[in-house]
C-alpha atoms as a PDB file:
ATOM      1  CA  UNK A   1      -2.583  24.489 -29.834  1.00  0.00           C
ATOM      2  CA  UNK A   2      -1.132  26.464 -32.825  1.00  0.00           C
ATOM      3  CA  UNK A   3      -3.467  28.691 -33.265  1.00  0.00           C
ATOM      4  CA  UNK A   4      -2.365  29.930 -36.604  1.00  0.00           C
ATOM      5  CA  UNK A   5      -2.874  26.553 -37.786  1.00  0.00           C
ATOM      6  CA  UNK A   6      -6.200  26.161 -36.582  1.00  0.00           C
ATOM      7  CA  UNK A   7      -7.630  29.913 -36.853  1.00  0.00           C
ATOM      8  CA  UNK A   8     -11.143  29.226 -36.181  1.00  0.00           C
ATOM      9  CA  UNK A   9     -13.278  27.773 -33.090  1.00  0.00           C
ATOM     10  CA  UNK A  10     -14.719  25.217 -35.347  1.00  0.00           C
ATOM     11  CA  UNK A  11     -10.686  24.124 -36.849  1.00  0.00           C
ATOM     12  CA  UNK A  12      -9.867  23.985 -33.407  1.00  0.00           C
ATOM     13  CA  UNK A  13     -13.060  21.914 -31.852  1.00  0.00           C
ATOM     14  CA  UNK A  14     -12.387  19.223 -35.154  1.00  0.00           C
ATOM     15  CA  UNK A  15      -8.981  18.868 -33.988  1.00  0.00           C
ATOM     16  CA  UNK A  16      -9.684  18.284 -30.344  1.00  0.00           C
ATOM     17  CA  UNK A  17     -13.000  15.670 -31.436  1.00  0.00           C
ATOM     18  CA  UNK A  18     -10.224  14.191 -33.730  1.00  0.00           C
ATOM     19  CA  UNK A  19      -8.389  13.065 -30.582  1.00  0.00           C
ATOM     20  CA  UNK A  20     -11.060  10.456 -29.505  1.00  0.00           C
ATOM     21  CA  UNK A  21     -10.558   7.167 -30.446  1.00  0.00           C
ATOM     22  CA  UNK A  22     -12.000   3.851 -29.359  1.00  0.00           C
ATOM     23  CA  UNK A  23     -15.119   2.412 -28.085  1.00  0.00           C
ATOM     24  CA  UNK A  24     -16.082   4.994 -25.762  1.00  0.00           C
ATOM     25  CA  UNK A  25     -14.014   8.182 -27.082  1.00  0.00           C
ATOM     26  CA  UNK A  26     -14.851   7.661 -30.158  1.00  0.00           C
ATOM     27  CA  UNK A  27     -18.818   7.426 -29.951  1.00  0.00           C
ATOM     28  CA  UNK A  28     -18.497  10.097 -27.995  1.00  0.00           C
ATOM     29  CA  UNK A  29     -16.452  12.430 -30.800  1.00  0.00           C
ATOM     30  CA  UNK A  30     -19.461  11.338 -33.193  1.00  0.00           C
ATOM     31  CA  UNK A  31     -22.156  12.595 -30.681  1.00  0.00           C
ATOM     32  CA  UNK A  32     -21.037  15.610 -30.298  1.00  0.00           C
ATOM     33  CA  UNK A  33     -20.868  16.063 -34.174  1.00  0.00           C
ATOM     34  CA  UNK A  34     -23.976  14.827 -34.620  1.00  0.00           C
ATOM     35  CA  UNK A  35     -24.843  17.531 -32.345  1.00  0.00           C
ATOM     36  CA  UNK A  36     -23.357  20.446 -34.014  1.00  0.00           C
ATOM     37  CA  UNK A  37     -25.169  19.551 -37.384  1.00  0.00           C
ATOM     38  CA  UNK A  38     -28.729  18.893 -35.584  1.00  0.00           C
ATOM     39  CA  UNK A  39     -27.917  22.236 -33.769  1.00  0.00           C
ATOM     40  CA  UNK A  40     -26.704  24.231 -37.187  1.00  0.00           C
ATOM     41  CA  UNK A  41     -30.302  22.657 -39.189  1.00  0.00           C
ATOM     42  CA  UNK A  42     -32.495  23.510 -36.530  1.00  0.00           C
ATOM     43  CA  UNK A  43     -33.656  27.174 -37.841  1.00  0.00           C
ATOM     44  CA  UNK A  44     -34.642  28.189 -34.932  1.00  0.00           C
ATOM     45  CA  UNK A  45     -31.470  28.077 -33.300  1.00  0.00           C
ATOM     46  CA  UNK A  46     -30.243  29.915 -36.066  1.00  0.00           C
ATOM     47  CA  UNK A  47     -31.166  33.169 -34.776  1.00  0.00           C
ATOM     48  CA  UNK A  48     -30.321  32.019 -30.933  1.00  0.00           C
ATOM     49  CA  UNK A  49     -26.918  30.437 -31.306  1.00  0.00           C
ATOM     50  CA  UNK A  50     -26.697  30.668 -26.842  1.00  0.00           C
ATOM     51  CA  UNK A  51     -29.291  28.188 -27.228  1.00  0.00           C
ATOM     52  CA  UNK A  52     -27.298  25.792 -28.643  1.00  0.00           C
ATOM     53  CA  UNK A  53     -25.572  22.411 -26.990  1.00  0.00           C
ATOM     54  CA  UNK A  54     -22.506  23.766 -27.745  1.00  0.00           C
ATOM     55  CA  UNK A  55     -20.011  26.069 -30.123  1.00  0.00           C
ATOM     56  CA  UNK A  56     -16.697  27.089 -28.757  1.00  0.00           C
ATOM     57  CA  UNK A  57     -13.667  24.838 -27.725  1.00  0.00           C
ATOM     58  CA  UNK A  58     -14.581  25.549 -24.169  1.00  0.00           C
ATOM     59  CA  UNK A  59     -17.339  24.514 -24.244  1.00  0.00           C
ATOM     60  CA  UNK A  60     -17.029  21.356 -25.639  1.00  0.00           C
ATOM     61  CA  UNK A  61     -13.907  20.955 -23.308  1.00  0.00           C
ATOM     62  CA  UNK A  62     -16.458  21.309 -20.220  1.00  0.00           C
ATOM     63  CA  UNK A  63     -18.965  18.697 -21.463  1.00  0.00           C
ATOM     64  CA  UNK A  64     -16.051  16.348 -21.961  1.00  0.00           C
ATOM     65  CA  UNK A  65     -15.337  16.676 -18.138  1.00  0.00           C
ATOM     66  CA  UNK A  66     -18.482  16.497 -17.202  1.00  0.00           C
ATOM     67  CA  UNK A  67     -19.285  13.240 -19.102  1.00  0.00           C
ATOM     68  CA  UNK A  68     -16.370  11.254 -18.408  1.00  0.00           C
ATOM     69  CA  UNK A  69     -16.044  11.928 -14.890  1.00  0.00           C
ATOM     70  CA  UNK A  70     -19.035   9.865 -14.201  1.00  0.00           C
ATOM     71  CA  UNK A  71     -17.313   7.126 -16.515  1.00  0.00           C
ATOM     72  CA  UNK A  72     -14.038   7.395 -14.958  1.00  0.00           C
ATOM     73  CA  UNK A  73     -15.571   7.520 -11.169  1.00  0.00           C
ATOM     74  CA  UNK A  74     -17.404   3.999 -12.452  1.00  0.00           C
ATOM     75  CA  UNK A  75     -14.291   2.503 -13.925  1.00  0.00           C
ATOM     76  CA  UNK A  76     -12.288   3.169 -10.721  1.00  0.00           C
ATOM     77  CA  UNK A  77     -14.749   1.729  -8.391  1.00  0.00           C
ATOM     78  CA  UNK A  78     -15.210  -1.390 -10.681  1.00  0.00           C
ATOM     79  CA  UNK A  79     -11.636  -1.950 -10.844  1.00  0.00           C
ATOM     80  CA  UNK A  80     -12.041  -1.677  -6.831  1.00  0.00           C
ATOM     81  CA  UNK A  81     -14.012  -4.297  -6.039  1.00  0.00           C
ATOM     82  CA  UNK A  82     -12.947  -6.868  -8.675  1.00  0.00           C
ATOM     83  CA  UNK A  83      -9.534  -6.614  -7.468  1.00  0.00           C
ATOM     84  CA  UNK A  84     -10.506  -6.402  -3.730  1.00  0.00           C
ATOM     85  CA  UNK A  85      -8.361  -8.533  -1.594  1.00  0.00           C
ATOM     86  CA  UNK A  86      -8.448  -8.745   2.584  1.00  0.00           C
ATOM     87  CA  UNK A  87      -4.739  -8.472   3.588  1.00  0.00           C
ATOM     88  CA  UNK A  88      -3.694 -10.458   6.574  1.00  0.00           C
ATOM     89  CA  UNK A  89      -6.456  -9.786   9.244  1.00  0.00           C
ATOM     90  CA  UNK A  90      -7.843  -6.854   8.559  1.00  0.00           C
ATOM     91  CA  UNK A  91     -11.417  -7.794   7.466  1.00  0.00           C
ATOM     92  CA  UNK A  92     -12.656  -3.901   8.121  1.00  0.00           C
ATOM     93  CA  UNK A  93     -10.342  -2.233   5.601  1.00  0.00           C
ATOM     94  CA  UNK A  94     -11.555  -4.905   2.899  1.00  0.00           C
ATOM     95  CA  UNK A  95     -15.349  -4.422   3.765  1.00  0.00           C
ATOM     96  CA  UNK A  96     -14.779  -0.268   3.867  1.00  0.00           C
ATOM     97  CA  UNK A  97     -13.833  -1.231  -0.042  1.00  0.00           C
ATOM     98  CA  UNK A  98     -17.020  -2.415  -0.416  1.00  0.00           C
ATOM     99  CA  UNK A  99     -18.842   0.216   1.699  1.00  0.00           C
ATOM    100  CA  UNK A 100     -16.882   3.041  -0.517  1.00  0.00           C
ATOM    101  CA  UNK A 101     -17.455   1.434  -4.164  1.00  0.00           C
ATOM    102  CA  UNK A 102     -20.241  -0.337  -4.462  1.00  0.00           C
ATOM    103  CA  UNK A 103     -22.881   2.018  -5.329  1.00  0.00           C
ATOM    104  CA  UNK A 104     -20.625   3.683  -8.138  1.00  0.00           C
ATOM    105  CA  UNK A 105     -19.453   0.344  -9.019  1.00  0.00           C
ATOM    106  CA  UNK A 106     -22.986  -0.118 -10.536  1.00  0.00           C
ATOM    107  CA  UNK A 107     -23.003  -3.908 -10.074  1.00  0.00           C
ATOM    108  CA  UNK A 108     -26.069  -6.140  -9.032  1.00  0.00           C
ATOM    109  CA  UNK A 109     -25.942  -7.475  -5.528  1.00  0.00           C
ATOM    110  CA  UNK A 110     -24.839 -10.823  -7.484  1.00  0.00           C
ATOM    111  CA  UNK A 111     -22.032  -9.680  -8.969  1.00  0.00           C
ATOM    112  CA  UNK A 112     -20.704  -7.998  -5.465  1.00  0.00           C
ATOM    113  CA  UNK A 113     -21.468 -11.087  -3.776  1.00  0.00           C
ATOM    114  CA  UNK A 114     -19.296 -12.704  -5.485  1.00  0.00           C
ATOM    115  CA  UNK A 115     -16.568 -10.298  -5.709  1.00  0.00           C
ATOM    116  CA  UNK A 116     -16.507 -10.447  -1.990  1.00  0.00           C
ATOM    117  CA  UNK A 117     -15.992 -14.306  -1.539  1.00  0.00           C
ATOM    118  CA  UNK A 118     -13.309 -14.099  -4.151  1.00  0.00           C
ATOM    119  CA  UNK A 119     -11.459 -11.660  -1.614  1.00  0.00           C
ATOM    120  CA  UNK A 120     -11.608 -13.277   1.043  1.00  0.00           C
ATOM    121  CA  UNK A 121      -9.511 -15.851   2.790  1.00  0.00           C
ATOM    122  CA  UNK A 122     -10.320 -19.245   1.998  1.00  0.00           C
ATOM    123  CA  UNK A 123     -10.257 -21.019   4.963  1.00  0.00           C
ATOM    124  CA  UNK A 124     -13.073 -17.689   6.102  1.00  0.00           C
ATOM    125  CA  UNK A 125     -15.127 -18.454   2.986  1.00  0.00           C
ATOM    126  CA  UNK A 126     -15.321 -22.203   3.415  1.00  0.00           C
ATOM    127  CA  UNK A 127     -16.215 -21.390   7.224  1.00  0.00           C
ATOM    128  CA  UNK A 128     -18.900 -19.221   6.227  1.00  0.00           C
ATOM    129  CA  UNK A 129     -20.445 -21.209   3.270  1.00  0.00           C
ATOM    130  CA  UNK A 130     -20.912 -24.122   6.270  1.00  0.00           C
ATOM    131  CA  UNK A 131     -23.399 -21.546   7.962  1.00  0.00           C
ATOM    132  CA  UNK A 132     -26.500 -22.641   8.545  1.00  0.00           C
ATOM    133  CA  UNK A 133     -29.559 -21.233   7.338  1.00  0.00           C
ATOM    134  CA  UNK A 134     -28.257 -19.580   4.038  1.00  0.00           C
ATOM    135  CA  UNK A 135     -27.222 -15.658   4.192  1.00  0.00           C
ATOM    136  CA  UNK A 136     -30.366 -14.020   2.408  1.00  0.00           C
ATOM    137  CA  UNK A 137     -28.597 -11.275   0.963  1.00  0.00           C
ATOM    138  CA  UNK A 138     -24.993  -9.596   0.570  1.00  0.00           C
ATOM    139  CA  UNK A 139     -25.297  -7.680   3.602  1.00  0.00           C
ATOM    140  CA  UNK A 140     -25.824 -10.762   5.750  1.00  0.00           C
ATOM    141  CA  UNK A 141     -22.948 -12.465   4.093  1.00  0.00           C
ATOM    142  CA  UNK A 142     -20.404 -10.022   4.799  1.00  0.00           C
ATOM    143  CA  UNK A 143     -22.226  -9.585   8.493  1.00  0.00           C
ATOM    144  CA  UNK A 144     -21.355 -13.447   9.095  1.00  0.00           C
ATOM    145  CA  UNK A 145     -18.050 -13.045   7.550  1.00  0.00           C
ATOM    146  CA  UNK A 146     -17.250 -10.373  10.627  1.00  0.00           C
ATOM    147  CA  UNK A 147     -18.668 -12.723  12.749  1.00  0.00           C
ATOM    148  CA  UNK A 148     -16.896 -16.026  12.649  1.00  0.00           C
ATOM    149  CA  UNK A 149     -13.590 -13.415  11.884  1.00  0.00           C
ATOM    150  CA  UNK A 150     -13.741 -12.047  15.315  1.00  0.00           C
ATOM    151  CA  UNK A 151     -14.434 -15.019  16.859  1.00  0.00           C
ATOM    152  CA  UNK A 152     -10.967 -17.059  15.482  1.00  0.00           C
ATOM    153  CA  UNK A 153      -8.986 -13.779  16.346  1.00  0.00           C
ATOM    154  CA  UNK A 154     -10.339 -14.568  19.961  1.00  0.00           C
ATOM    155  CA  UNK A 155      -9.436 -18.452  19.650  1.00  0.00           C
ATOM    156  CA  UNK A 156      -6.125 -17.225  18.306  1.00  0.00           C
ATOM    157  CA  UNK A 157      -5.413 -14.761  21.435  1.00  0.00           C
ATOM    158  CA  UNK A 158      -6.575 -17.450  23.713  1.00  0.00           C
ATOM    159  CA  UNK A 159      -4.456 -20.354  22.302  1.00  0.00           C
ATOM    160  CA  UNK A 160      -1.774 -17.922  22.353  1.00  0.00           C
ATOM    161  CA  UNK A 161      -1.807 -17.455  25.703  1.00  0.00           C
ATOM    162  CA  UNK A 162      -2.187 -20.801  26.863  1.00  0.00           C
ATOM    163  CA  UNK A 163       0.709 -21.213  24.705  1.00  0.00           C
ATOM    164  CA  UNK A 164       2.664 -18.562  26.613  1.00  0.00           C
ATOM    165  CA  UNK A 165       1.375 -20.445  29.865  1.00  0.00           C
ATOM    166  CA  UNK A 166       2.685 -23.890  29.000  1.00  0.00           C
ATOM    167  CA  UNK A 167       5.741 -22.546  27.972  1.00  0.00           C
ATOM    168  CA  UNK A 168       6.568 -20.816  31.173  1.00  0.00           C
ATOM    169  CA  UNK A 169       5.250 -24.455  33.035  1.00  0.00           C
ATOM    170  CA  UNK A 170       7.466 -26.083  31.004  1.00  0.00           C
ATOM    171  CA  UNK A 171      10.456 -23.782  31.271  1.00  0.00           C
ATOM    172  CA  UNK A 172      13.577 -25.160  33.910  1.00  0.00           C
ATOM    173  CA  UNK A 173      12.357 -23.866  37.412  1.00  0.00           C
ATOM    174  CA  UNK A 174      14.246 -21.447  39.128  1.00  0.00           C
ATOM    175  CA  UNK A 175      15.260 -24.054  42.093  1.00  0.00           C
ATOM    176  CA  UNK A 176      17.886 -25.673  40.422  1.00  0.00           C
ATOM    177  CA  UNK A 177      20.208 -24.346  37.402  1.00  0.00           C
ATOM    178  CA  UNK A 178      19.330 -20.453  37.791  1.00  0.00           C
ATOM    179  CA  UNK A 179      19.342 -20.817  41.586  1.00  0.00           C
ATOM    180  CA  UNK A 180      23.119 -22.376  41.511  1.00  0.00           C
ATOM    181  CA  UNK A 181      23.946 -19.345  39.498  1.00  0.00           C
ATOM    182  CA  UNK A 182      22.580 -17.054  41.929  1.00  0.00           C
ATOM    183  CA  UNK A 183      24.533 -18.817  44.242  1.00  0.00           C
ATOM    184  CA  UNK A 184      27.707 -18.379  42.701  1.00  0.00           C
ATOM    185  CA  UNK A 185      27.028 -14.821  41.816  1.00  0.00           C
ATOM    186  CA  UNK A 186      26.901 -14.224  45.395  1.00  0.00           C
ATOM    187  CA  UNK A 187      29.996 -15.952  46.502  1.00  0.00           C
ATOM    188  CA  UNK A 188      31.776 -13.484  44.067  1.00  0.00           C
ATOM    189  CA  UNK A 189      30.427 -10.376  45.935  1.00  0.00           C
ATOM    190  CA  UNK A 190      32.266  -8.949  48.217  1.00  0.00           C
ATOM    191  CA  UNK A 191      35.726  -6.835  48.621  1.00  0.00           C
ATOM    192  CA  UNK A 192      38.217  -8.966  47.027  1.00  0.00           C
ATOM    193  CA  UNK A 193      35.668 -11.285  45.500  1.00  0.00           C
ATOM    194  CA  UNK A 194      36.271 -13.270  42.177  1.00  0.00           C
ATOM    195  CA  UNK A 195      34.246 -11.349  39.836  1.00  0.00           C
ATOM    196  CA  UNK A 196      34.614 -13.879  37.144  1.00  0.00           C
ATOM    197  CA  UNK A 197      31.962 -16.161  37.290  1.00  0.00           C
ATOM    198  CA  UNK A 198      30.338 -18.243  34.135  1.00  0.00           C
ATOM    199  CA  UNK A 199      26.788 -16.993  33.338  1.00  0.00           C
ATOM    200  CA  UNK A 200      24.471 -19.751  32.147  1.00  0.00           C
ATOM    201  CA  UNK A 201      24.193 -21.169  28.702  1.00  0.00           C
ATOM    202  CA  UNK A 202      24.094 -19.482  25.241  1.00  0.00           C
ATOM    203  CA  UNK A 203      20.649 -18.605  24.644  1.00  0.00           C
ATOM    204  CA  UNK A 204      19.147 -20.388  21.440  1.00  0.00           C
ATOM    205  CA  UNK A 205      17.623 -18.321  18.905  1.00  0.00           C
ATOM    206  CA  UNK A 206      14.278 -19.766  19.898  1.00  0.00           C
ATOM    207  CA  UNK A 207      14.942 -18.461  23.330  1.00  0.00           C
ATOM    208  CA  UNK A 208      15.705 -15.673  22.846  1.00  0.00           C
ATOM    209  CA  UNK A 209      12.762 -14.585  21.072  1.00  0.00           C
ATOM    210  CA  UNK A 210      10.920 -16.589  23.650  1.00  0.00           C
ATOM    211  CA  UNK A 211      12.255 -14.399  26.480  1.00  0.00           C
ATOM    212  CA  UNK A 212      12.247 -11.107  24.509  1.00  0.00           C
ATOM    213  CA  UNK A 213       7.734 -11.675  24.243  1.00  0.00           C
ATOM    214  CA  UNK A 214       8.061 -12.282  27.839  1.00  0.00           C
ATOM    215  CA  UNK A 215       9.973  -8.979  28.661  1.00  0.00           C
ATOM    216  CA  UNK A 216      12.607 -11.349  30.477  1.00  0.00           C
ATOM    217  CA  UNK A 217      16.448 -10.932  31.678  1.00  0.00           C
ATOM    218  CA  UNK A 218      18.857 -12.863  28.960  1.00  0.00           C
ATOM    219  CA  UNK A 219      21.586 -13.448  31.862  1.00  0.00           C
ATOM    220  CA  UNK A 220      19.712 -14.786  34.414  1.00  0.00           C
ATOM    221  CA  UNK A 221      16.083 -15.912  32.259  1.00  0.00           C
ATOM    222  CA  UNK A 222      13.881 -13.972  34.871  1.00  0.00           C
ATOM    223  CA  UNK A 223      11.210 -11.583  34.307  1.00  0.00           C
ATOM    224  CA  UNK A 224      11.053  -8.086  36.030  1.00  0.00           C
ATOM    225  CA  UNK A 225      14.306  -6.698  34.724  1.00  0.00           C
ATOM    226  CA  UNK A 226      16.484  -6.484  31.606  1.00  0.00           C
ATOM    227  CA  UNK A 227      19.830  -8.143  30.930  1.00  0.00           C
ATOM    228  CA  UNK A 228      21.440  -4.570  31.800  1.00  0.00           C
ATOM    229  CA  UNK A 229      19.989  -4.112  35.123  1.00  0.00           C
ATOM    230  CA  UNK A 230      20.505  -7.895  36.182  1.00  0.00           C
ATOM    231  CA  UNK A 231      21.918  -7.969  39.669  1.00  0.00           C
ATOM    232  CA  UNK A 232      22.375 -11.772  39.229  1.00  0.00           C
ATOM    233  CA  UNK A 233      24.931 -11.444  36.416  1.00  0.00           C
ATOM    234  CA  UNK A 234      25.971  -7.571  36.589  1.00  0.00           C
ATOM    235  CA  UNK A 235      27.984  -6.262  33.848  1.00  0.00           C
ATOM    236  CA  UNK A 236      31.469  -5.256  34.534  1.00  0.00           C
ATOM    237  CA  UNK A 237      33.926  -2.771  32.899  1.00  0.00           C
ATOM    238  CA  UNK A 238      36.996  -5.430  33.481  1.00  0.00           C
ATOM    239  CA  UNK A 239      37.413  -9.090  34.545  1.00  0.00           C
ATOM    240  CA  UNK A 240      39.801 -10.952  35.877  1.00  0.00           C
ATOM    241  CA  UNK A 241      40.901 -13.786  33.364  1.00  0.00           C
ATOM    242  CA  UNK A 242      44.191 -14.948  35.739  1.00  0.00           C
ATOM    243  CA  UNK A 243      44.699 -18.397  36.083  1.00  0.00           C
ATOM    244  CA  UNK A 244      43.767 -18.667  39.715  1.00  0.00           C
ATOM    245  CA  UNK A 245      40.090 -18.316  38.741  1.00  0.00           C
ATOM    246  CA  UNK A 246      40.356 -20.977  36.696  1.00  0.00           C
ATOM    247  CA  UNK A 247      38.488 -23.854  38.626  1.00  0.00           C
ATOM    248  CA  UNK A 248      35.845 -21.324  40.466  1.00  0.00           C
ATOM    249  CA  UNK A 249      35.160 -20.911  36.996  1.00  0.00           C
ATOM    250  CA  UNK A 250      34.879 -24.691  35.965  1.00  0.00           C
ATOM    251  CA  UNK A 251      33.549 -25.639  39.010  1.00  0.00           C
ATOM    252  CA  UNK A 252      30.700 -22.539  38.534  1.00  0.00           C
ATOM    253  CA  UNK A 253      29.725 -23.573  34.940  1.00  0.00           C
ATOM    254  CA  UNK A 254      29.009 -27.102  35.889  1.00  0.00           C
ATOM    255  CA  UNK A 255      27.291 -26.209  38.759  1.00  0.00           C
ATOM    256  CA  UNK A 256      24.980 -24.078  36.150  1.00  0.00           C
ATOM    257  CA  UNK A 257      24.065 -27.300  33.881  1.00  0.00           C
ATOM    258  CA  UNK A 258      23.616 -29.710  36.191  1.00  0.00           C
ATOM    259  CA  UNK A 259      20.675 -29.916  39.313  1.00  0.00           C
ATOM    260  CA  UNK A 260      21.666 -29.461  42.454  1.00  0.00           C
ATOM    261  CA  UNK A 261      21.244 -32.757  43.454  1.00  0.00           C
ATOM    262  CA  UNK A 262      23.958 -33.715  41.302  1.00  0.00           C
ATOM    263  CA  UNK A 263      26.108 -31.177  42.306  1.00  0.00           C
ATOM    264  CA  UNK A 264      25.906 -32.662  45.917  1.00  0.00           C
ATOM    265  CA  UNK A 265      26.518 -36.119  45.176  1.00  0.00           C
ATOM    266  CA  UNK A 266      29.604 -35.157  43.606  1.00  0.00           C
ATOM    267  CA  UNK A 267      31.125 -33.050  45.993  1.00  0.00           C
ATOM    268  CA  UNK A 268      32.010 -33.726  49.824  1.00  0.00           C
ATOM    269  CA  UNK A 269      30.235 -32.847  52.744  1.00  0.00           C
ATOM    270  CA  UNK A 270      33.327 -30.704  53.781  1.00  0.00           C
ATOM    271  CA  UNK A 271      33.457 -28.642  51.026  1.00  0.00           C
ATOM    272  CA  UNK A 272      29.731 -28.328  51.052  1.00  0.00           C
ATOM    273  CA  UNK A 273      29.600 -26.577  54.775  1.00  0.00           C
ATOM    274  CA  UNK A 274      33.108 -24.956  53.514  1.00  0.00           C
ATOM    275  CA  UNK A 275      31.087 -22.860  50.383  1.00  0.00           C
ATOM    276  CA  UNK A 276      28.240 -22.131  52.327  1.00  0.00           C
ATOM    277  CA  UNK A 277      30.326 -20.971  55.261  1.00  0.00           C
ATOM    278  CA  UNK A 278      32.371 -18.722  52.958  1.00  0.00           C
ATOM    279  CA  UNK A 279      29.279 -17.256  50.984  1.00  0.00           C
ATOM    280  CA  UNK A 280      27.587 -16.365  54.262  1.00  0.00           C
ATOM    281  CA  UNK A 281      30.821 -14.585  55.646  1.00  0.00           C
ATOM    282  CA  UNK A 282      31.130 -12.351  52.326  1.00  0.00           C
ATOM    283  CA  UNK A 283      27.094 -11.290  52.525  1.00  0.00           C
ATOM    284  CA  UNK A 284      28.178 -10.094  56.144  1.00  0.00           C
ATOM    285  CA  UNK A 285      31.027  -8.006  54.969  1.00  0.00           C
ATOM    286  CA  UNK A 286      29.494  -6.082  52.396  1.00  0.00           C
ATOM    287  CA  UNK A 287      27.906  -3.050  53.138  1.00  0.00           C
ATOM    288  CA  UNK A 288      24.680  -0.602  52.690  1.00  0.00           C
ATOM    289  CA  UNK A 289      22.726  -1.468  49.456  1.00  0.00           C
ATOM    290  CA  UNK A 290      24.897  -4.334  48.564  1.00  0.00           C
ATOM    291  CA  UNK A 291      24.205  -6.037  51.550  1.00  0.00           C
ATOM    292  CA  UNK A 292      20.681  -5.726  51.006  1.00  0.00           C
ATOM    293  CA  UNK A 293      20.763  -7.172  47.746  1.00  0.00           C
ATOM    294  CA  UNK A 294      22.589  -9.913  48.579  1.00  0.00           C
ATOM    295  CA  UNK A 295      20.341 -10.517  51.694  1.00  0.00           C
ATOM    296  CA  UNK A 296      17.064 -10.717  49.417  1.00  0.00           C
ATOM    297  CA  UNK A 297      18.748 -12.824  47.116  1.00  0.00           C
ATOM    298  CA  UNK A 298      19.879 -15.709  49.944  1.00  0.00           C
ATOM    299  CA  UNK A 299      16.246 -15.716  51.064  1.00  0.00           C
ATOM    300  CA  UNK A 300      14.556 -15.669  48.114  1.00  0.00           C
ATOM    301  CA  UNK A 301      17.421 -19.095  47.462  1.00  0.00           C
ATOM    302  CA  UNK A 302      16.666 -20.673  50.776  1.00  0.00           C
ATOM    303  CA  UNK A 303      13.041 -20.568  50.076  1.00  0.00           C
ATOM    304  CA  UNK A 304      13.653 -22.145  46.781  1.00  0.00           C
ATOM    305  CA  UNK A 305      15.309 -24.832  47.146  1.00  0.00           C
ATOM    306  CA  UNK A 306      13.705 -28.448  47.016  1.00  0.00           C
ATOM    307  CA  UNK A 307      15.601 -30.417  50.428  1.00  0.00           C
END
């Protein structure tokens, strides 16, 4: 403030009063005017000017405070609730809104009644209105609100695993294309082994998500380990792409999308006994830990296969 402008306390205390406009500023400017003259007529104040509402800048500065604060807290907590909205599932956030603002808000249990509803989902609103008998106050309203909340977020976590369930039911059984793989993964153990072998199918984007919620392997589609830790379909710094692979690798990768049981009727008895003889032979001439996993992994094949 330029105080050579505006000498005086009572220059200065115009010029801040001149500042208020509006509804609320501005009865408020001409209240505290009508103060000053009430206060200057009164003679016996004339003689006690302490006693006074108020004189100096300051002073008028610190009632200004103190009376809108109370009009500002009321304002915010209006604007609050009428703008309250639940976001996604979170129904105790939204009622802690409520909870917080409703006593400065100043409105009638009406008015927050139906500030609530407005907030809410609709399909939750339309389940509560059904509720039979009729909510006596707010407080019950919001307590059945919580209610019938809770209980879909309980049908929801139950369908969802039923869903998970069905899915896994559902799902190709490890007996047939993933146990053909295995197979063939074994067959290309071994010193001097093939170590090019076709993994199954391109996972789907579906699938993939479907598999990543079920914490399962992308080579091989089995839970228990990741894609980097598959013994099934190990990782490998180099492979060999020479031609004489060629139809192990054909021969592997229709193996992998087609049952067994079309895989024998198509080849010969011969070669049949032939495979089988050769896979056997390379589990026995591995050694230590790779023997063992190849071991676990004929067993766990023998015991699922459908004769």
């Amino acid at each position: 403030m330029n105080k050579s402008k505006y000498p005086t306390e009572e220059s200065q205390v115009s010029l801040f009063l001149s500042f208020f406009t509006g509804e609320k500023g501005g009865d408020w400017a001409t209240q505290r005017l009508t103060e000053r003259d009430e206060d200057e007529e009164d003679e016996e104040l004339a003689s006690m000017p302490e006693q006074r509402r108020w004189i100096t800048l300051k002073q008028i500065r610190d009632r200004f405070k103190r009376d809108f604060k109370a009009l500002a807290s009321e304002d915010v907590a209006r604007t609050k609730i009428k703008f309250a909205r639940m976001k996604g599932t979170d129904i105790s956030s939204y009622n802690s809104i409520f909870d917080t603002y409703s006593e400065e808000s100043d409105f009638g249990e009406t008015a927050l009644l139906e500030f609530y509803q407005d907030g809410l989902p609709p399909k939750l609103r339309e389940a509560v209105r059904r509720t039979y008998p009729k909510w006596d106050d707010f407080e019950e309203y919001k307590e059945r609100a919580v209610e019938l909340h809770l209980e879909w977020l309980k049908e929801r976590e139950r369908q969802g695993r039923w869903k998970t369930t069905s899915t896994l039911k559902s799902s190709p059984g490890p007996s047939q294309g993933r146990t053909v793989a295995s197979v063939n993964a074994l067959m290309n153990m071994g010193p001097g082994a093939n170590s090019s072998f076709t993994p199954l199918p391109k996972l789907t984007p579906n699938e993939r998500d479907r598999l990543r919620k079920l914490g399962a392997c992308f080579a091989c589609r089995q839970t228990g380990h990741m894609s980097n830790e598959c013994l099934t379909f190990p990782r490998t710094s180099s492979q060999n792409t020479s031609r004489t692979s060629s139809s192990r690798a054909i021969r592997t990768a229709e193996t992998v999308s087609s049952p067994l049981v079309m895989v024998a009727q198509t080849s010969s008895s011969r070669d049949t006994i032939k495979d089988i003889s050769d896979m056997v032979n390379r589990v026995k001439g591995l050694e230590g830990e790779e023997k063992e996993q190849a071991t676990v992994y004929l067993k766990d094949i023998m015991s699922k296969l459908d004769f």
